[in-house]
C-alpha atoms as a PDB file:
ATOM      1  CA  UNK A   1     220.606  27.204 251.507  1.00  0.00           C
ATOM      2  CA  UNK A   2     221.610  25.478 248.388  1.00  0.00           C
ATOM      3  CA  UNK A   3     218.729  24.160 245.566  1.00  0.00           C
ATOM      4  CA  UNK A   4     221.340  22.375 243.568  1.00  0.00           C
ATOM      5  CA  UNK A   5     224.805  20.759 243.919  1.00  0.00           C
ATOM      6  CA  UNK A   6     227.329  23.095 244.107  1.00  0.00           C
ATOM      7  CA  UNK A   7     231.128  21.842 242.479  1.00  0.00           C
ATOM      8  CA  UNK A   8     232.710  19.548 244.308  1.00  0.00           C
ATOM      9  CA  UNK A   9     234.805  20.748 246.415  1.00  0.00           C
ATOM     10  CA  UNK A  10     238.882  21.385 245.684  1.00  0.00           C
ATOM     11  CA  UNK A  11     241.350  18.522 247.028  1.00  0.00           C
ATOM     12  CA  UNK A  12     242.136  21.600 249.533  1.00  0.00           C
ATOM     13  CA  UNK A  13     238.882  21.799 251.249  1.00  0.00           C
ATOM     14  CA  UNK A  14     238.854  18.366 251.423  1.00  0.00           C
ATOM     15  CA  UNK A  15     242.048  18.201 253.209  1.00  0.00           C
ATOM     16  CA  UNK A  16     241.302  20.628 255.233  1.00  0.00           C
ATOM     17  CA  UNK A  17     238.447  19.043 256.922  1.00  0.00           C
ATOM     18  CA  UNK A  18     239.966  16.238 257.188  1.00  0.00           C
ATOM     19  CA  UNK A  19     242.138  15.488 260.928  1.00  0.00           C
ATOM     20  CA  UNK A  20     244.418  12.828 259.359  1.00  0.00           C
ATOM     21  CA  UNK A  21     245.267  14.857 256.546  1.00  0.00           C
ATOM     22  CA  UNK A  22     245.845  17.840 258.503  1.00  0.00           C
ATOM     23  CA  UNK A  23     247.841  16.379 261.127  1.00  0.00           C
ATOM     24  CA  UNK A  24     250.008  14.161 259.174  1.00  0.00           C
ATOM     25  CA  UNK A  25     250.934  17.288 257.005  1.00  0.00           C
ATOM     26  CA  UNK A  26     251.376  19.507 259.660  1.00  0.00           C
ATOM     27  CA  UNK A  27     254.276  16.453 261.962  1.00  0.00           C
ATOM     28  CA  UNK A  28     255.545  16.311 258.640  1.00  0.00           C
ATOM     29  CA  UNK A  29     256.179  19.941 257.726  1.00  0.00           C
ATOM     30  CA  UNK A  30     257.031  20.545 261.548  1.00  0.00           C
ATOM     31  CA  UNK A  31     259.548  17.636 261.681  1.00  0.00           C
ATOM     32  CA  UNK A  32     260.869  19.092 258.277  1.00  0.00           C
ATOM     33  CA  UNK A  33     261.291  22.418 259.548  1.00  0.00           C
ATOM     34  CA  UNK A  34     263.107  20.788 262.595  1.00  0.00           C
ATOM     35  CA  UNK A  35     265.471  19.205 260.787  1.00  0.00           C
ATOM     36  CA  UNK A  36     266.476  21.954 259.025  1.00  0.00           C
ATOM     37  CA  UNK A  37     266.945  24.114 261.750  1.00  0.00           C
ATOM     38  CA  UNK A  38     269.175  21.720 263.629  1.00  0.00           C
ATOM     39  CA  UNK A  39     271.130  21.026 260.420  1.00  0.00           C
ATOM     40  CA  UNK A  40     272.090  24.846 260.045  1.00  0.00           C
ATOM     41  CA  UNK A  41     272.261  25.729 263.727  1.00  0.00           C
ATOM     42  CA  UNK A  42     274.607  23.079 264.561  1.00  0.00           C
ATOM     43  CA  UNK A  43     278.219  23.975 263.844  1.00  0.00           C
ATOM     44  CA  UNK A  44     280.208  21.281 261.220  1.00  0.00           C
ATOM     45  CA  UNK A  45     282.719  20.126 264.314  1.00  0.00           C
ATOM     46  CA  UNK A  46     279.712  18.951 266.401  1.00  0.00           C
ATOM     47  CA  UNK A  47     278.122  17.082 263.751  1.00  0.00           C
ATOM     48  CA  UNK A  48     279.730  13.750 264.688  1.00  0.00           C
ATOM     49  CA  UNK A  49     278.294  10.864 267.185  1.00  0.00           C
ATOM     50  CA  UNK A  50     274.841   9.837 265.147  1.00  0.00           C
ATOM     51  CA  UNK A  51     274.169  13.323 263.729  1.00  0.00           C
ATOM     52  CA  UNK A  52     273.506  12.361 260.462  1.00  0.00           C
ATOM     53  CA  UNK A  53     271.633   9.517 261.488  1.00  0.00           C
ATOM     54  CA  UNK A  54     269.341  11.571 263.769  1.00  0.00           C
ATOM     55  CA  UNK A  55     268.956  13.386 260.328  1.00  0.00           C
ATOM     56  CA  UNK A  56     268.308  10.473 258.499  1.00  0.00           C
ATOM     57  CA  UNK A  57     265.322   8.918 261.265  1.00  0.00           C
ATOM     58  CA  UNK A  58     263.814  12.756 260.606  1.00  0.00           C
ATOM     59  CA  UNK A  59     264.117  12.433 257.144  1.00  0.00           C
ATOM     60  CA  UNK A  60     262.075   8.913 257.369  1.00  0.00           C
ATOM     61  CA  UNK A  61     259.441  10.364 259.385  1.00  0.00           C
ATOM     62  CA  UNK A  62     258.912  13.079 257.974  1.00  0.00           C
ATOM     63  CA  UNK A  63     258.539  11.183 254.342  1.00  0.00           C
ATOM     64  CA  UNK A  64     256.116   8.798 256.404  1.00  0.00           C
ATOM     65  CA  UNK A  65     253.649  11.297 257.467  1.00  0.00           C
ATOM     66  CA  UNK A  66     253.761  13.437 253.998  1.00  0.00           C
ATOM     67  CA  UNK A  67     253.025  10.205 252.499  1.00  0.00           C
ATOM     68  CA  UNK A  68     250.488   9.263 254.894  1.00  0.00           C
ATOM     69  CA  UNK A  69     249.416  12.863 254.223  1.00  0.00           C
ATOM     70  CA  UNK A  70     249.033  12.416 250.537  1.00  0.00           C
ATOM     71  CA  UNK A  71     247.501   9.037 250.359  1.00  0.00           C
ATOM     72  CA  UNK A  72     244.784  10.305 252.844  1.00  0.00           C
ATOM     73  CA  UNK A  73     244.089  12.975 251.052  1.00  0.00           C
ATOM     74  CA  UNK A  74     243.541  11.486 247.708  1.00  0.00           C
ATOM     75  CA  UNK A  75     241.268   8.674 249.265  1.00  0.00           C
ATOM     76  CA  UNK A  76     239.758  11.401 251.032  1.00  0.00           C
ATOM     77  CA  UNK A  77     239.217  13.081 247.600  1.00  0.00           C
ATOM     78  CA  UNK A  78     237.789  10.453 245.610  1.00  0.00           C
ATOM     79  CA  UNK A  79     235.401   9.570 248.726  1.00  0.00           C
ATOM     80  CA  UNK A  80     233.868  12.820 248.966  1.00  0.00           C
ATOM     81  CA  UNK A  81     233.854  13.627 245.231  1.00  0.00           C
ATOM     82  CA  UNK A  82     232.153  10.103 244.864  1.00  0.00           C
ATOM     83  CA  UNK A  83     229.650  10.848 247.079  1.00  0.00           C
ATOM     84  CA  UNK A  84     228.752  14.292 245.736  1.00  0.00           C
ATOM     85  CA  UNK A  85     228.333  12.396 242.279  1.00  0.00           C
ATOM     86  CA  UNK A  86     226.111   9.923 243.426  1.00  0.00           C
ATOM     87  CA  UNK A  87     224.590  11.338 246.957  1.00  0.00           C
ATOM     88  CA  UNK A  88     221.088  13.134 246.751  1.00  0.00           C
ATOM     89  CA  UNK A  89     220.676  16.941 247.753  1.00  0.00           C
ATOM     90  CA  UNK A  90     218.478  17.106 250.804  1.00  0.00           C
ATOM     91  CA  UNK A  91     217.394  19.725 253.987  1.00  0.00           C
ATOM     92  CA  UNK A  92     218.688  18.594 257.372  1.00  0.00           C
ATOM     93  CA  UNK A  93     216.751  20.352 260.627  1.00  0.00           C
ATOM     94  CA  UNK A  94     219.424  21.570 262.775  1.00  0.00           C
ATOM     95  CA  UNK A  95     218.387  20.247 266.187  1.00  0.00           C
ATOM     96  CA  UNK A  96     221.394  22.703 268.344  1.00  0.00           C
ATOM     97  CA  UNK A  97     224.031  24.506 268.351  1.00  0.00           C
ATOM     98  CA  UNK A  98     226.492  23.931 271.690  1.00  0.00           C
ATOM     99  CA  UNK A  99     229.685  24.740 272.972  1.00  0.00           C
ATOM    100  CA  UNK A 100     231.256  21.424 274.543  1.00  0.00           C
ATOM    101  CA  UNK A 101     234.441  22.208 276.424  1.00  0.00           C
ATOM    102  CA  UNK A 102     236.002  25.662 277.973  1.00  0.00           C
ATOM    103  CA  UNK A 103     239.272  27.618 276.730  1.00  0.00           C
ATOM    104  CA  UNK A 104     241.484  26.399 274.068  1.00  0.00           C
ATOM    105  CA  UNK A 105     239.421  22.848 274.382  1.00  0.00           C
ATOM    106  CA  UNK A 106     236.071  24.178 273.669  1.00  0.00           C
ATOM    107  CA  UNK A 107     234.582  22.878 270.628  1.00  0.00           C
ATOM    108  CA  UNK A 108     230.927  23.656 268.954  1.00  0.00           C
ATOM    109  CA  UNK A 109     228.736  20.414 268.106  1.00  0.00           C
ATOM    110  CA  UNK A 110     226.468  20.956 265.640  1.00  0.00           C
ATOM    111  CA  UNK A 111     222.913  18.367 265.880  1.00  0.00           C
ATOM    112  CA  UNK A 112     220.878  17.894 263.059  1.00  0.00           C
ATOM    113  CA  UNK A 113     218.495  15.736 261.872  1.00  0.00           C
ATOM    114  CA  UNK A 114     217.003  14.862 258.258  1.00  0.00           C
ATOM    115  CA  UNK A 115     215.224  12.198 256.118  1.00  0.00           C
ATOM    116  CA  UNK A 116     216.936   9.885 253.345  1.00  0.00           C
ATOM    117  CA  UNK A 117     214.637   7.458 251.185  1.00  0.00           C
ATOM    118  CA  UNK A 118     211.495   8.062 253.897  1.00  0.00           C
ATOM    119  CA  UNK A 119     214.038   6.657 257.211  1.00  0.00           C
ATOM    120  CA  UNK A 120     214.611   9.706 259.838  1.00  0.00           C
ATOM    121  CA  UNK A 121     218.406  10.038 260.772  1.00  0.00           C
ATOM    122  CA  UNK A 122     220.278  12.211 263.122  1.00  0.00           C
ATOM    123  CA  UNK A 123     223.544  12.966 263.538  1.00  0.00           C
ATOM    124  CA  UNK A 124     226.303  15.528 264.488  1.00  0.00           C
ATOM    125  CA  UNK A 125     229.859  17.385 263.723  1.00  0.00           C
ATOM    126  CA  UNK A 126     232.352  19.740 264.889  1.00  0.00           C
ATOM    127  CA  UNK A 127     231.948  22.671 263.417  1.00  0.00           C
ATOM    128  CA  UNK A 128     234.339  25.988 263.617  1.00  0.00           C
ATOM    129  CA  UNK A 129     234.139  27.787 266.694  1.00  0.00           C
ATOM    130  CA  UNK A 130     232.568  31.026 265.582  1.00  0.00           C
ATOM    131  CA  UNK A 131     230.053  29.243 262.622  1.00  0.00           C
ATOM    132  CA  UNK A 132     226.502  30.197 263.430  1.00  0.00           C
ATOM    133  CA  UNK A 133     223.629  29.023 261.815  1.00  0.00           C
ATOM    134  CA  UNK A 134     221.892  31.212 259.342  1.00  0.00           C
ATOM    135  CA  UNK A 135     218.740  29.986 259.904  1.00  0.00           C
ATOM    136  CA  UNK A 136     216.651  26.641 260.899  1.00  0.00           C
ATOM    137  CA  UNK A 137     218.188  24.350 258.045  1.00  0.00           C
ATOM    138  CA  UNK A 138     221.147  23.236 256.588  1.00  0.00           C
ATOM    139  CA  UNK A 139     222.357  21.992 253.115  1.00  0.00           C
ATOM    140  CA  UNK A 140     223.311  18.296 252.877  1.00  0.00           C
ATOM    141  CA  UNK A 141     224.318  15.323 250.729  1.00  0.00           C
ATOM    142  CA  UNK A 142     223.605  11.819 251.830  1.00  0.00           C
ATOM    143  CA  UNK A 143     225.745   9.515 250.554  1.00  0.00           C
ATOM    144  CA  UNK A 144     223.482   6.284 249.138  1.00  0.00           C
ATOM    145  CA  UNK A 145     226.068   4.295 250.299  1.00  0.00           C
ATOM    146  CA  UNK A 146     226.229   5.790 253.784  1.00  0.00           C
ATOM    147  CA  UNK A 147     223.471   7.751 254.437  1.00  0.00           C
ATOM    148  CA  UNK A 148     224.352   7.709 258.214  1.00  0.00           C
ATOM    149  CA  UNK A 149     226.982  10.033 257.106  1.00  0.00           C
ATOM    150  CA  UNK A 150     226.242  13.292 255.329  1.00  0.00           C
ATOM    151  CA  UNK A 151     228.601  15.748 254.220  1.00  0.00           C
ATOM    152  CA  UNK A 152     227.495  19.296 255.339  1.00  0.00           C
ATOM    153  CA  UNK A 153     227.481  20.874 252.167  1.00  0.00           C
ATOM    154  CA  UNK A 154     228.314  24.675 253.700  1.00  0.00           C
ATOM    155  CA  UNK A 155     231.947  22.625 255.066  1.00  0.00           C
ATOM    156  CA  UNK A 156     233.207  22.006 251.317  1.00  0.00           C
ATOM    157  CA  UNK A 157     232.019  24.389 248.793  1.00  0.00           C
ATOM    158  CA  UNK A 158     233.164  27.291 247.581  1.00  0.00           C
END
């Protein structure tokens, strides 16, 4: 349980908790990898017949999503460091802890509730599939400027 801000958190943490981010980065490094792998596995006489031009359309979308990646992440950034600038420090009651899902697709959904300015809200996250609570409460900041939205403080610091 946090009593003050901690730093805001590293344009890292915020990327990783972010699914755009992390997927755009990941097609992009994938298609990337890809590339190069067909470029050096595919001997120089067979690289006729829209080879480099297959090359090229990989190229563009890879550059696509690692800009998509980058742009995301640097709204992401200034969003979230915003927010812990401005937003208040408060307790949120965590209301449960479940496991939605079975196998690979199971996912934990954490419920919690908490007051902002004297108005009740409640709302819930994914959280990683082994977290468990260490106790009743959790550490958030409530955005003023969306307080239907709170960052769950123990997901970006340090």
């Amino acid at each position: 349980m946090y009593t003050q801000k901690p730093a805001p958190p590293t344009l890292l943490k915020v990327s990783l908790n972010d699914f755009i981010v992390s997927l755009s980065g990941i097609l992009g490094i994938s298609v990337l990898v890809g590339m190069i792998i067909m470029i050096f596995q595919t001997p120089a006489r067979d690289r006729e017949n829209g080879f480099w031009e297959a090359v090229g359309v990989m190229v563009l979308i890879a550059l696509v999503c690692l800009a998509v990646m980058a742009w995301r992440a640097w709204q992401r950034q200034k969003a979230v460091h915003r927010a812990w600038e401005e937003g208040t420090l408060t307790t949120g009651t965590i209301l449960s802890v479940q496991d939605v899902g079975f196998g690979r697709n199971r996912q934990r959904v954490l419920r919690y509730s908490y007051q902002y300015n004297g108005q009740d809200y409640e709302a819930g996250t994914n959280v990683k599939r082994n977290w468990q609570p260490s106790g009743d409460t959790i550490s958030l900041i409530v955005d003023p400027q969306k307080p239907e939205k709170p960052f769950l403080v123990f997901q970006y610091a340090e």
